[in-house]
PDB file of N, CA and C in Angstrom:
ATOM      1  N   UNK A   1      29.491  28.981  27.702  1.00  0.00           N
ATOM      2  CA  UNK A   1      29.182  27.570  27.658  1.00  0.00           C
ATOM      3  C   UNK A   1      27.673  27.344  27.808  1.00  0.00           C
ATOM      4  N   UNK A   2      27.184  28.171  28.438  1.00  0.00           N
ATOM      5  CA  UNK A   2      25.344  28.057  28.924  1.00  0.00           C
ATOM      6  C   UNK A   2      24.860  28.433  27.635  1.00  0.00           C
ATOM      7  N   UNK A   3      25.451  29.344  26.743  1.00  0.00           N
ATOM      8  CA  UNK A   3      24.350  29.825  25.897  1.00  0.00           C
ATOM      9  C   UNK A   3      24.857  28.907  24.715  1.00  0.00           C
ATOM     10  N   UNK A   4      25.814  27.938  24.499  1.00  0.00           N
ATOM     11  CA  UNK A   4      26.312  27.092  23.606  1.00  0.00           C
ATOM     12  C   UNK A   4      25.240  25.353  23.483  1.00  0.00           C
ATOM     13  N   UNK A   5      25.261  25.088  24.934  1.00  0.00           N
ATOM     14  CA  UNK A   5      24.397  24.462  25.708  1.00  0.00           C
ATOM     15  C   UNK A   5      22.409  24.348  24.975  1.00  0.00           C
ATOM     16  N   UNK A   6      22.119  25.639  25.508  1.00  0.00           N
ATOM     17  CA  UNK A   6      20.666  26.552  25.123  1.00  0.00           C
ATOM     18  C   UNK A   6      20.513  25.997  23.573  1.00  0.00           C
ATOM     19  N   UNK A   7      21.540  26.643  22.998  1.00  0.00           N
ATOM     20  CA  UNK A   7      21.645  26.893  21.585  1.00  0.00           C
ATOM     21  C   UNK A   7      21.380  25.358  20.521  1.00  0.00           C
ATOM     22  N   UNK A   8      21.942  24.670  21.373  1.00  0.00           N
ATOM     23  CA  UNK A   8      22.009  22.935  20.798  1.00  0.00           C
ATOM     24  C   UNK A   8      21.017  22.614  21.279  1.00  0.00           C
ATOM     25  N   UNK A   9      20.594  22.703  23.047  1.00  0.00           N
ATOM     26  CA  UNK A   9      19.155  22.008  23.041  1.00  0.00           C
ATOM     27  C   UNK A   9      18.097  23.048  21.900  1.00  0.00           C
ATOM     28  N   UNK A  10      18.246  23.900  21.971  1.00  0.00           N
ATOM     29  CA  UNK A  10      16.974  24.521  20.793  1.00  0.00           C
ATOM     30  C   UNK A  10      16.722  23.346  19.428  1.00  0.00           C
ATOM     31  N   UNK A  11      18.133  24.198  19.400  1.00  0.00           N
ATOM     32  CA  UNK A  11      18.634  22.894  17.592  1.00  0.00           C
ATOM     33  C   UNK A  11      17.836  21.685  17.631  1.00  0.00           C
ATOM     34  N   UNK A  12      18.392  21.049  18.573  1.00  0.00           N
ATOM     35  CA  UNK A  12      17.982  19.733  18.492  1.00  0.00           C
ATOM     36  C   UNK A  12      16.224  19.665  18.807  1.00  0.00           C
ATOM     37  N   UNK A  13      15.745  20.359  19.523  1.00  0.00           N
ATOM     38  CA  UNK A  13      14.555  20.403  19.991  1.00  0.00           C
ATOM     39  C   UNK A  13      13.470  20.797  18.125  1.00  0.00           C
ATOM     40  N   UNK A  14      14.308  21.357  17.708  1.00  0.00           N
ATOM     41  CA  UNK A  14      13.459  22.177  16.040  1.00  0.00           C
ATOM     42  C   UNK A  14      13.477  20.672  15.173  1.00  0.00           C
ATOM     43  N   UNK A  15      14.813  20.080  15.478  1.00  0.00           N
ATOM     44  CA  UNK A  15      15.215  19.507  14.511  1.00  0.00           C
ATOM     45  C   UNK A  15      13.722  18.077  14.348  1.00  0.00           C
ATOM     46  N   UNK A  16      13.969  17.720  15.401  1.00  0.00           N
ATOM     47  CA  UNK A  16      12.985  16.936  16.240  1.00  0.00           C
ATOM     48  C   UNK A  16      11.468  17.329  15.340  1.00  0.00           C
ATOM     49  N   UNK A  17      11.032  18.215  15.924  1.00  0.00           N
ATOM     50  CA  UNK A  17       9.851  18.569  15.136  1.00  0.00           C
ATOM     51  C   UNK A  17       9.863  18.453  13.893  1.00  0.00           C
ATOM     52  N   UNK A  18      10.706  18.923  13.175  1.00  0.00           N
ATOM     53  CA  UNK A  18      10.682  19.316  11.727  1.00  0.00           C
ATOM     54  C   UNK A  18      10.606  17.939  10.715  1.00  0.00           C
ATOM     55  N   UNK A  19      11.678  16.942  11.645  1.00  0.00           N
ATOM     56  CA  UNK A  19      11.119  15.238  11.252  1.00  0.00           C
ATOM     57  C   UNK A  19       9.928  14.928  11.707  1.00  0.00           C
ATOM     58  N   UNK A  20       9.252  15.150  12.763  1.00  0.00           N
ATOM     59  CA  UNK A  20       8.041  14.542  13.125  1.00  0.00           C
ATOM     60  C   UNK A  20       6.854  15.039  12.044  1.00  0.00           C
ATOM     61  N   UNK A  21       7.260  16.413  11.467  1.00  0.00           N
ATOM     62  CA  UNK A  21       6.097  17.434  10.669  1.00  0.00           C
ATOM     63  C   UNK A  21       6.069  16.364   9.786  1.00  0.00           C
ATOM     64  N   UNK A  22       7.700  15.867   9.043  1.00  0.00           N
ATOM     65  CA  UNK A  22       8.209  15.826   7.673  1.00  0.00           C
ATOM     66  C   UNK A  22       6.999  14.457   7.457  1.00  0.00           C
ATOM     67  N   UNK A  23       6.896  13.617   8.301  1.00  0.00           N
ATOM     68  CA  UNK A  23       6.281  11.687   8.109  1.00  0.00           C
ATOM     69  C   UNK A  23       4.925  12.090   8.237  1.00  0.00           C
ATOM     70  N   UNK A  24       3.992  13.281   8.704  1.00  0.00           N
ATOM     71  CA  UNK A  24       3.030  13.173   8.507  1.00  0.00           C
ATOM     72  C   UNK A  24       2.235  13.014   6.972  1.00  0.00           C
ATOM     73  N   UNK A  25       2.881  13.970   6.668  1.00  0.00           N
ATOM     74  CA  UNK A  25       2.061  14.809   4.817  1.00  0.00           C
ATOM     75  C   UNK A  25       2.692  13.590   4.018  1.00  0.00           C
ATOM     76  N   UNK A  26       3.838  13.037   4.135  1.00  0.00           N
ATOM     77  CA  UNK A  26       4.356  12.012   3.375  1.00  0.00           C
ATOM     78  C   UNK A  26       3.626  11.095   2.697  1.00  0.00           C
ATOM     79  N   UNK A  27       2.364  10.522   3.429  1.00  0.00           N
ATOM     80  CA  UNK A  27       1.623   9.278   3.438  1.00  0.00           C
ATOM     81  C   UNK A  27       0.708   9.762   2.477  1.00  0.00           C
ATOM     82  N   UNK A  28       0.783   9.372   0.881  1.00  0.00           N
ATOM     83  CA  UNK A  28      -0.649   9.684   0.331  1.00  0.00           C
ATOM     84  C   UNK A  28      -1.668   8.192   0.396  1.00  0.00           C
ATOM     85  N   UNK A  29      -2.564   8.527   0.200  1.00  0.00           N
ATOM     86  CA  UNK A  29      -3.729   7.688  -0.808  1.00  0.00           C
ATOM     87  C   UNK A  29      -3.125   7.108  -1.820  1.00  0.00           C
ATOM     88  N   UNK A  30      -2.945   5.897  -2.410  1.00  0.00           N
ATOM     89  CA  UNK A  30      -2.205   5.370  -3.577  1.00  0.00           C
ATOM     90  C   UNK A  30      -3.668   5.700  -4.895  1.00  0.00           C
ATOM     91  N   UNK A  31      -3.225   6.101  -5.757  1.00  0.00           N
ATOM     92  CA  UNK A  31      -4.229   6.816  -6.528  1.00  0.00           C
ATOM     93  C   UNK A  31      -5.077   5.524  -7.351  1.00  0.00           C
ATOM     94  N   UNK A  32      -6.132   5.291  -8.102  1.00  0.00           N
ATOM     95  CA  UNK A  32      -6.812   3.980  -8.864  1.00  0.00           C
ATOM     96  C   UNK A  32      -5.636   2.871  -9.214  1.00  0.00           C
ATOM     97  N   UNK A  33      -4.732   3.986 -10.030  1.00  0.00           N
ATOM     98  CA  UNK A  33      -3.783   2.819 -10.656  1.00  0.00           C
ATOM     99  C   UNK A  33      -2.690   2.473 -10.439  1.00  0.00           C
ATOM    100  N   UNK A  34      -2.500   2.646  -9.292  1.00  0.00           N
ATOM    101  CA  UNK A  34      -1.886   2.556  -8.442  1.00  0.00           C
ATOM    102  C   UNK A  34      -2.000   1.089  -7.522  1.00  0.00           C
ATOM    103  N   UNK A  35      -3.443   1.124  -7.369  1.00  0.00           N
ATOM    104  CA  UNK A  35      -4.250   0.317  -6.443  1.00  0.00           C
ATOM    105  C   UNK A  35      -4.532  -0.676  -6.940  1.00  0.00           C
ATOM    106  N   UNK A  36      -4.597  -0.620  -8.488  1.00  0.00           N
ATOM    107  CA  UNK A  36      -4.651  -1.570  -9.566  1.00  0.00           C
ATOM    108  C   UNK A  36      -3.303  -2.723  -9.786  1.00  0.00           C
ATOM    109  N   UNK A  37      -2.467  -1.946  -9.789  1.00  0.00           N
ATOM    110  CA  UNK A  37      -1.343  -2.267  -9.994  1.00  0.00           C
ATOM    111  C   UNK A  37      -0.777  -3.014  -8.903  1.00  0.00           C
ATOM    112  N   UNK A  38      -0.601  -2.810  -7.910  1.00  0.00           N
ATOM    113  CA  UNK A  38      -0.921  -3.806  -5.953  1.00  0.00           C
ATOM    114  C   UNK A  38      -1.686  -4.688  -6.280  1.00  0.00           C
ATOM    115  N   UNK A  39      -3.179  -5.170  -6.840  1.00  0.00           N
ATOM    116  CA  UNK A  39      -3.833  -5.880  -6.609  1.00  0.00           C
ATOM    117  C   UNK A  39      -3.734  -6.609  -7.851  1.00  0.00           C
ATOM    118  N   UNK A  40      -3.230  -6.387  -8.927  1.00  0.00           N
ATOM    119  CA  UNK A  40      -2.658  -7.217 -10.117  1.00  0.00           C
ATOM    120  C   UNK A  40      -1.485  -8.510  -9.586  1.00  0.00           C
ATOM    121  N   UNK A  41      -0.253  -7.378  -9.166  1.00  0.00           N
ATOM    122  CA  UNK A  41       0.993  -7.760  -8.734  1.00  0.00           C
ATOM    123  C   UNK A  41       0.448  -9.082  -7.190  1.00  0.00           C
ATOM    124  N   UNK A  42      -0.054  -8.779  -6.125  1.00  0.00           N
ATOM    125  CA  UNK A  42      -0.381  -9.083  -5.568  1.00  0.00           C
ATOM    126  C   UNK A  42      -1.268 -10.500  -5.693  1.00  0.00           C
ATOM    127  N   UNK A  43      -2.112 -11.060  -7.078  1.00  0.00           N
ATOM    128  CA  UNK A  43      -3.090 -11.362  -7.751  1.00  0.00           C
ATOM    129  C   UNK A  43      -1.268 -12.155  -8.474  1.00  0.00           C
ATOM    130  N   UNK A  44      -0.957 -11.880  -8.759  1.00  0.00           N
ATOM    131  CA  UNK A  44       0.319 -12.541  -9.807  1.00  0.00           C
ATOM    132  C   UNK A  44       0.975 -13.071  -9.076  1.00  0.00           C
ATOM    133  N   UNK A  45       1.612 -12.908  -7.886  1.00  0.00           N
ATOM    134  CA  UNK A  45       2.296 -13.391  -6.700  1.00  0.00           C
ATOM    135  C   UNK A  45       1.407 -14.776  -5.910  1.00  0.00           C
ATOM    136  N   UNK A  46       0.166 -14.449  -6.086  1.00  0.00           N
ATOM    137  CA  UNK A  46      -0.894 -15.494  -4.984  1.00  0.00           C
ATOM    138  C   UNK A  46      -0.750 -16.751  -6.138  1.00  0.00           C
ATOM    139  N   UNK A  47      -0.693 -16.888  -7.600  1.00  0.00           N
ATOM    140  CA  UNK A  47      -0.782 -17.887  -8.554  1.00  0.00           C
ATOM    141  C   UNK A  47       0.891 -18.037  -8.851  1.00  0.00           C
ATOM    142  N   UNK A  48       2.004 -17.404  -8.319  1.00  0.00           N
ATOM    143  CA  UNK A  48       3.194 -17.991  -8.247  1.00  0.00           C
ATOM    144  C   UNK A  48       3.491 -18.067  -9.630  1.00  0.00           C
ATOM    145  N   UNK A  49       3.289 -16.892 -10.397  1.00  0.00           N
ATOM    146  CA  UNK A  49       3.473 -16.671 -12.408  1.00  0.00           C
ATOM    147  C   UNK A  49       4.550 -16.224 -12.177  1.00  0.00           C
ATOM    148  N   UNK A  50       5.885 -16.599 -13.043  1.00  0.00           N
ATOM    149  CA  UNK A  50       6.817 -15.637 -13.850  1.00  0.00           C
ATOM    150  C   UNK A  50       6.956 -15.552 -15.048  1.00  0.00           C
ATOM    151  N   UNK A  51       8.245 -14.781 -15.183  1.00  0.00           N
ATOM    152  CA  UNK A  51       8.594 -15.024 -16.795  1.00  0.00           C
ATOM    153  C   UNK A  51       7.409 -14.337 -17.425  1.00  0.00           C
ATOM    154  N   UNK A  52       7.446 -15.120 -19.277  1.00  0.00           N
ATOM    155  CA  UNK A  52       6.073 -14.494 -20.106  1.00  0.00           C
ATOM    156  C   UNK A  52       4.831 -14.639 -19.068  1.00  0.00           C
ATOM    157  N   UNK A  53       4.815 -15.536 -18.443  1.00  0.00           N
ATOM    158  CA  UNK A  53       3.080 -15.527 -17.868  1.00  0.00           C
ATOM    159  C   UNK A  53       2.829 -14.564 -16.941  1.00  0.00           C
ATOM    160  N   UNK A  54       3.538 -13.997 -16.762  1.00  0.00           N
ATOM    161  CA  UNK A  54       3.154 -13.112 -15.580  1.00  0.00           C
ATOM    162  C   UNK A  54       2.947 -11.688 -16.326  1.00  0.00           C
ATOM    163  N   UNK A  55       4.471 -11.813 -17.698  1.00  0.00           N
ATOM    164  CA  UNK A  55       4.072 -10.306 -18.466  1.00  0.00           C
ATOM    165  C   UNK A  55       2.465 -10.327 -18.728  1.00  0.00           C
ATOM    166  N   UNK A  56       2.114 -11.654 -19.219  1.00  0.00           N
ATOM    167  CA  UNK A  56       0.816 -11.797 -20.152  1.00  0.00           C
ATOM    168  C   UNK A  56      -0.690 -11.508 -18.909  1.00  0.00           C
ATOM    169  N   UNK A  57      -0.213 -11.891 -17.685  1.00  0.00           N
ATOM    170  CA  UNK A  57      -1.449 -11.531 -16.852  1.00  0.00           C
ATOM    171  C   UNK A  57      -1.399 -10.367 -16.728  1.00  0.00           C
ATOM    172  N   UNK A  58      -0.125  -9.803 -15.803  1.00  0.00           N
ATOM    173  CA  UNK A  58       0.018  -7.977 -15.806  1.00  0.00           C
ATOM    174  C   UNK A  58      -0.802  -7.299 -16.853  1.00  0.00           C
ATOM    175  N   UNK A  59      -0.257  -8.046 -18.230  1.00  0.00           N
ATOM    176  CA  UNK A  59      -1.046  -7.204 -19.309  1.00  0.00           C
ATOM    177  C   UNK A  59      -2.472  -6.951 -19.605  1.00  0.00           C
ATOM    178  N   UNK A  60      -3.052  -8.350 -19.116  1.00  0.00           N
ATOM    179  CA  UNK A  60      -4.513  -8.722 -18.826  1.00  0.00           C
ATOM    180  C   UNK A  60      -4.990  -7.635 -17.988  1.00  0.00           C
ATOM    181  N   UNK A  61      -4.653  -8.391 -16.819  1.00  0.00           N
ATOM    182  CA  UNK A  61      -4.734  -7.536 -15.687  1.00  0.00           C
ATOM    183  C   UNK A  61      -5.149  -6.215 -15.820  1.00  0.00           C
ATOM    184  N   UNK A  62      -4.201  -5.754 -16.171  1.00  0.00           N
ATOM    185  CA  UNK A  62      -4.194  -3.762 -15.882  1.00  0.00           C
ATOM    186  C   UNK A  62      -4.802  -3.306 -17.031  1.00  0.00           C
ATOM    187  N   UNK A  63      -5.343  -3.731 -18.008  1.00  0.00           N
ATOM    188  CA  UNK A  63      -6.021  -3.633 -19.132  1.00  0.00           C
ATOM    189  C   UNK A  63      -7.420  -3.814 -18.780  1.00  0.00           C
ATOM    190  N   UNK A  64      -7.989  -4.614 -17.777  1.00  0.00           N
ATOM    191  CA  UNK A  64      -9.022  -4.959 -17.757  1.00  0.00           C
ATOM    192  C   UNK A  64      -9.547  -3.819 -17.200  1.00  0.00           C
ATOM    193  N   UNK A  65     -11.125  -3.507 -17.864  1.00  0.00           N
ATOM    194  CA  UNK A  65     -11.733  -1.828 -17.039  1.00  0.00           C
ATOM    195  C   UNK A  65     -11.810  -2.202 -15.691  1.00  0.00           C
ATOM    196  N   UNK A  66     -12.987  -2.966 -14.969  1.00  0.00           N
ATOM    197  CA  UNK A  66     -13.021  -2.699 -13.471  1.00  0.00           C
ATOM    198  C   UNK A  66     -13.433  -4.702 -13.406  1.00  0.00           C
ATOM    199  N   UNK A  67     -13.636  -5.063 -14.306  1.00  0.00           N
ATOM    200  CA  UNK A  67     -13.799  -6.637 -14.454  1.00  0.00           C
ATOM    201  C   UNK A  67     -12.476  -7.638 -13.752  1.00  0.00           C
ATOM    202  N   UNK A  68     -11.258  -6.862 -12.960  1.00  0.00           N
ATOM    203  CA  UNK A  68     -10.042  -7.569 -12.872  1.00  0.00           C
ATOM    204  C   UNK A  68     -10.701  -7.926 -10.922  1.00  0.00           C
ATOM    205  N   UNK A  69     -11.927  -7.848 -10.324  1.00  0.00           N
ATOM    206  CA  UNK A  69     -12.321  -7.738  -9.218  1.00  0.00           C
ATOM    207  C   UNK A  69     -12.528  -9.405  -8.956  1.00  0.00           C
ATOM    208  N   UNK A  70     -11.978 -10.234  -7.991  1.00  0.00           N
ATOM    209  CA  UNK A  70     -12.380 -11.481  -8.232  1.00  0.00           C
ATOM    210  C   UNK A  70     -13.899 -11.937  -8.295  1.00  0.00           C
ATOM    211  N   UNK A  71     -14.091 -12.903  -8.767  1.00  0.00           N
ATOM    212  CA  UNK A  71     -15.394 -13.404  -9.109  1.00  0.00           C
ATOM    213  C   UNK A  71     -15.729 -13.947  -7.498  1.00  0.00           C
ATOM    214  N   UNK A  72     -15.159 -14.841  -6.765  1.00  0.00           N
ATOM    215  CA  UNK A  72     -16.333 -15.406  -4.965  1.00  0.00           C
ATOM    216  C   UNK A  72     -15.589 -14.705  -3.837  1.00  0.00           C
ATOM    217  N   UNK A  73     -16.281 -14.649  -2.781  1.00  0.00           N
ATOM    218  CA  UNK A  73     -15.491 -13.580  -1.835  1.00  0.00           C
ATOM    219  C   UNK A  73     -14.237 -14.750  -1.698  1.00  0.00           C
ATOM    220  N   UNK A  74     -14.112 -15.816  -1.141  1.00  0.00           N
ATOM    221  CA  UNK A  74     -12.930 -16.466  -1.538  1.00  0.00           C
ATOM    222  C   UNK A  74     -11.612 -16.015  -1.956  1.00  0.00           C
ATOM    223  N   UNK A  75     -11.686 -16.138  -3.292  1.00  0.00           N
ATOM    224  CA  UNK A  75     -10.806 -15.361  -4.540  1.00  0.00           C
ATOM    225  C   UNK A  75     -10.668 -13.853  -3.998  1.00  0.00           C
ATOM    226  N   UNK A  76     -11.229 -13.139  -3.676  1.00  0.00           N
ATOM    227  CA  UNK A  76     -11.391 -11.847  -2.908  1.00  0.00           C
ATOM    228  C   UNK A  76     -10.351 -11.452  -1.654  1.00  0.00           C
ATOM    229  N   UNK A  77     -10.764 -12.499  -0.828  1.00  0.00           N
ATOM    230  CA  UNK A  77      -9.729 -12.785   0.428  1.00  0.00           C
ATOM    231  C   UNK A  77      -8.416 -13.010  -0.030  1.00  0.00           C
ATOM    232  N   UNK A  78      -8.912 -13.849  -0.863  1.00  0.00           N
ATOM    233  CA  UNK A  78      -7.331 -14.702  -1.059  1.00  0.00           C
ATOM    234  C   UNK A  78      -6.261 -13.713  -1.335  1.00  0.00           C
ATOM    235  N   UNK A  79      -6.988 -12.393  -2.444  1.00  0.00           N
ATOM    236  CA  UNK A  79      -6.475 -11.385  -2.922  1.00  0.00           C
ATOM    237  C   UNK A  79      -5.938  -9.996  -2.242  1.00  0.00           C
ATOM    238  N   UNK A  80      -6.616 -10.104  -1.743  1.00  0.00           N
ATOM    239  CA  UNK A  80      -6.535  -8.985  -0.538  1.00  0.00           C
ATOM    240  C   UNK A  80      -5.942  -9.089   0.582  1.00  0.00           C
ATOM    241  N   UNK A  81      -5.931 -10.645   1.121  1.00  0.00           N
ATOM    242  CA  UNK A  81      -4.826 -10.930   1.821  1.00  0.00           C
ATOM    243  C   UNK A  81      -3.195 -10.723   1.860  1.00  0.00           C
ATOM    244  N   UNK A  82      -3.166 -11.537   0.291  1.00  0.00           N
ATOM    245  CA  UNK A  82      -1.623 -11.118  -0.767  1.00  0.00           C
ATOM    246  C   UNK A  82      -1.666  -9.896  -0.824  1.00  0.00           C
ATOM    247  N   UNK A  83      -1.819  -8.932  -0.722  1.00  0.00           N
ATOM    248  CA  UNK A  83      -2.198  -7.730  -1.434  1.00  0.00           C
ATOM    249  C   UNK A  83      -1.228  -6.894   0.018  1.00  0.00           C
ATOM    250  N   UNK A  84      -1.800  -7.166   0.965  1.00  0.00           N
ATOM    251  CA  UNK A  84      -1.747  -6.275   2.235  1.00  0.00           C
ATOM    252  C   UNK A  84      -0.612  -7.434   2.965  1.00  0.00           C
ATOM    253  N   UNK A  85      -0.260  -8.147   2.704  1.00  0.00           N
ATOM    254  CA  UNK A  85       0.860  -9.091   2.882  1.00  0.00           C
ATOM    255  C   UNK A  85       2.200  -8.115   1.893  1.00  0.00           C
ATOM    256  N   UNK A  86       1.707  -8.033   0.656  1.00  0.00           N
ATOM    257  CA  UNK A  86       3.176  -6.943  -0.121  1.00  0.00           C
ATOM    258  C   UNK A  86       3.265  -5.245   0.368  1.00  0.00           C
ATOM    259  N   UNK A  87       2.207  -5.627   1.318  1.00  0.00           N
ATOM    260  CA  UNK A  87       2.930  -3.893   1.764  1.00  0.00           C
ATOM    261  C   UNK A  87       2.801  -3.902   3.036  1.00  0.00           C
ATOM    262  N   UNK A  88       2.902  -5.105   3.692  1.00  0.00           N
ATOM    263  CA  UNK A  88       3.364  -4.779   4.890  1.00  0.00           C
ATOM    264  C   UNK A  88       2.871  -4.439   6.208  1.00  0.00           C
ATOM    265  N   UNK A  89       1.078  -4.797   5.696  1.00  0.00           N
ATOM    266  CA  UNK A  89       0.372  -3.897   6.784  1.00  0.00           C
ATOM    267  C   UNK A  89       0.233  -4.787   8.295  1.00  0.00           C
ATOM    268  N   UNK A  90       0.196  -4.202   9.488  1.00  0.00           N
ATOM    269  CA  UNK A  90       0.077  -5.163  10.243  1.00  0.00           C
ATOM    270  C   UNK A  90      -0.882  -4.470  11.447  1.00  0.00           C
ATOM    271  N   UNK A  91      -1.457  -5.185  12.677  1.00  0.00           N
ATOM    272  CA  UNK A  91      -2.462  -4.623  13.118  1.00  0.00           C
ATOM    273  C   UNK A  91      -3.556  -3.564  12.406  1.00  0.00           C
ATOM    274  N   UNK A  92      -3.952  -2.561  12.892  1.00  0.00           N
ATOM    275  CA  UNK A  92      -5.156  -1.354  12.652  1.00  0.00           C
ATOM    276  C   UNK A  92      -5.046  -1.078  11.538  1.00  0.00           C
ATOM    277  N   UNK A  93      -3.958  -0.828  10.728  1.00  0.00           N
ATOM    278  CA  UNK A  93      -3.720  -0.647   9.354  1.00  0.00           C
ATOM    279  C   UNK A  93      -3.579  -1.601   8.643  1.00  0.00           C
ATOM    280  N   UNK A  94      -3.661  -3.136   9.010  1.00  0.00           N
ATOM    281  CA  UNK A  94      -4.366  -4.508   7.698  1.00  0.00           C
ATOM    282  C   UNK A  94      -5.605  -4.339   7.890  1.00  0.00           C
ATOM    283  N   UNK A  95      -5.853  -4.618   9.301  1.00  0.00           N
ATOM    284  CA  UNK A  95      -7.727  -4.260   9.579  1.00  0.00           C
ATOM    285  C   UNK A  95      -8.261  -3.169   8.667  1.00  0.00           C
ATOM    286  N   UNK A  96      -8.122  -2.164   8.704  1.00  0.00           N
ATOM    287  CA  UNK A  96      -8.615  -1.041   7.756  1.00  0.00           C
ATOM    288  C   UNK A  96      -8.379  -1.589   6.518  1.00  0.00           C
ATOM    289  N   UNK A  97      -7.228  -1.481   6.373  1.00  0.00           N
ATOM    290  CA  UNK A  97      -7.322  -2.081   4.715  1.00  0.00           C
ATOM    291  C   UNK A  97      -8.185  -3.560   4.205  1.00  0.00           C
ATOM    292  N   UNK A  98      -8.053  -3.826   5.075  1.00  0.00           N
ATOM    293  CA  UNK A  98      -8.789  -5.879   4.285  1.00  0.00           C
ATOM    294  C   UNK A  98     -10.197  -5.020   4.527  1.00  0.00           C
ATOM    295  N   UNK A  99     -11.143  -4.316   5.181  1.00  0.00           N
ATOM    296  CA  UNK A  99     -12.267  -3.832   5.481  1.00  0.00           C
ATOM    297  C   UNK A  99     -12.783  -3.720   4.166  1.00  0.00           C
ATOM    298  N   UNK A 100     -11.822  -2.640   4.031  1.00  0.00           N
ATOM    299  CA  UNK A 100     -11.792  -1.396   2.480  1.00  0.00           C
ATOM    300  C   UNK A 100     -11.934  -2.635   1.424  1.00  0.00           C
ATOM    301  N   UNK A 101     -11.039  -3.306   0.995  1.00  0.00           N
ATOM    302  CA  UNK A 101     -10.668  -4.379   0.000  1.00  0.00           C
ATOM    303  C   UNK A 101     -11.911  -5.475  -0.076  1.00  0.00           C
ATOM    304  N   UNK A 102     -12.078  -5.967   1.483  1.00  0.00           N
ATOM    305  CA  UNK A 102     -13.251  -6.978   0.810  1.00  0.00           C
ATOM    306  C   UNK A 102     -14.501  -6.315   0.851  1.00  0.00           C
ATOM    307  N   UNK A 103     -14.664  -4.768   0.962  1.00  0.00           N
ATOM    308  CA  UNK A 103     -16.352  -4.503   0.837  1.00  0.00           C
ATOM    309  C   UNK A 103     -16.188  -4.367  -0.885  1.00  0.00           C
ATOM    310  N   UNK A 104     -15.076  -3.761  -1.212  1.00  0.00           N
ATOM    311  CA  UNK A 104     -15.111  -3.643  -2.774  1.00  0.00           C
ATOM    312  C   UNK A 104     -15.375  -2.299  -3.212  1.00  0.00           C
ATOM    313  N   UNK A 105     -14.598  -1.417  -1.987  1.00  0.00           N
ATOM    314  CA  UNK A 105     -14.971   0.283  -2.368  1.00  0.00           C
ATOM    315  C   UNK A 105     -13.634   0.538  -2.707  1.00  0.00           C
ATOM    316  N   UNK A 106     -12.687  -0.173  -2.833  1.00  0.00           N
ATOM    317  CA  UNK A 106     -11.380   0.191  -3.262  1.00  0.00           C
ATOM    318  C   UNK A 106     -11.387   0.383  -4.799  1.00  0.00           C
ATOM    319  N   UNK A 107     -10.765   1.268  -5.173  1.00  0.00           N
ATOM    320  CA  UNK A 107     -10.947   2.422  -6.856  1.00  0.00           C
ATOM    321  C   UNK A 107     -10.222   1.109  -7.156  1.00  0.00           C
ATOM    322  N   UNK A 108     -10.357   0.163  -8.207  1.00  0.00           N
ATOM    323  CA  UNK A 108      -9.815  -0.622  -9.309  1.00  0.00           C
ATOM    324  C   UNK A 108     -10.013  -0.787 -10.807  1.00  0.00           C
TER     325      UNK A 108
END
């Protein structure tokens, strides 16, 4: 019974780790177009488009080379706000992100 005991706390003790390993490496960097694609969608959501108008901005949108960046910090906020509102970020990780977003070093 002791070494049945041993045997399960081990188990469970590996198992433990092996989820804690698993959520680290998980988390990438969302790659340019990726980031593009968040701040389009995000950018489409803040002007409340569906239907064709929204195909027709998306299309705009993600087509545009690096010109899809809003024109006043305003428009910027506004964007980046929505943006980090669709994924959820809250405390240290919106802070970091709205940082990133309104200096304008984010790959778009």
């Amino acid at each position: 019974m002791k070494k049945w005991f041993a045997l399960l706390a081990a188990a469970s003790c590996a198992l433990s780790f092996a989820a804690f390993g698993a959520d680290a490496p998980a988390k990438k960097a969302p790659t340019a177009q990726q980031q593009k694609m968040a701040t389009c969608n995000a950018e489409a959501k803040t002007k409340a488009l569906k239907g064709d108008e929204r195909k027709a901005f998306m299309k705009q949108c993600l087509s545009a080379k690096t010109a899809a960046a809003p024109a006043t910090q305003q428009e910027k906020m506004k964007t980046c706000n929505a943006d980090a509102k669709t994924r959820n970020l809250a405390g240290d990780a919106r802070k970091a992100f709205m940082k990133e977003c309104l200096s304008g070093s984010a790959a778009g």
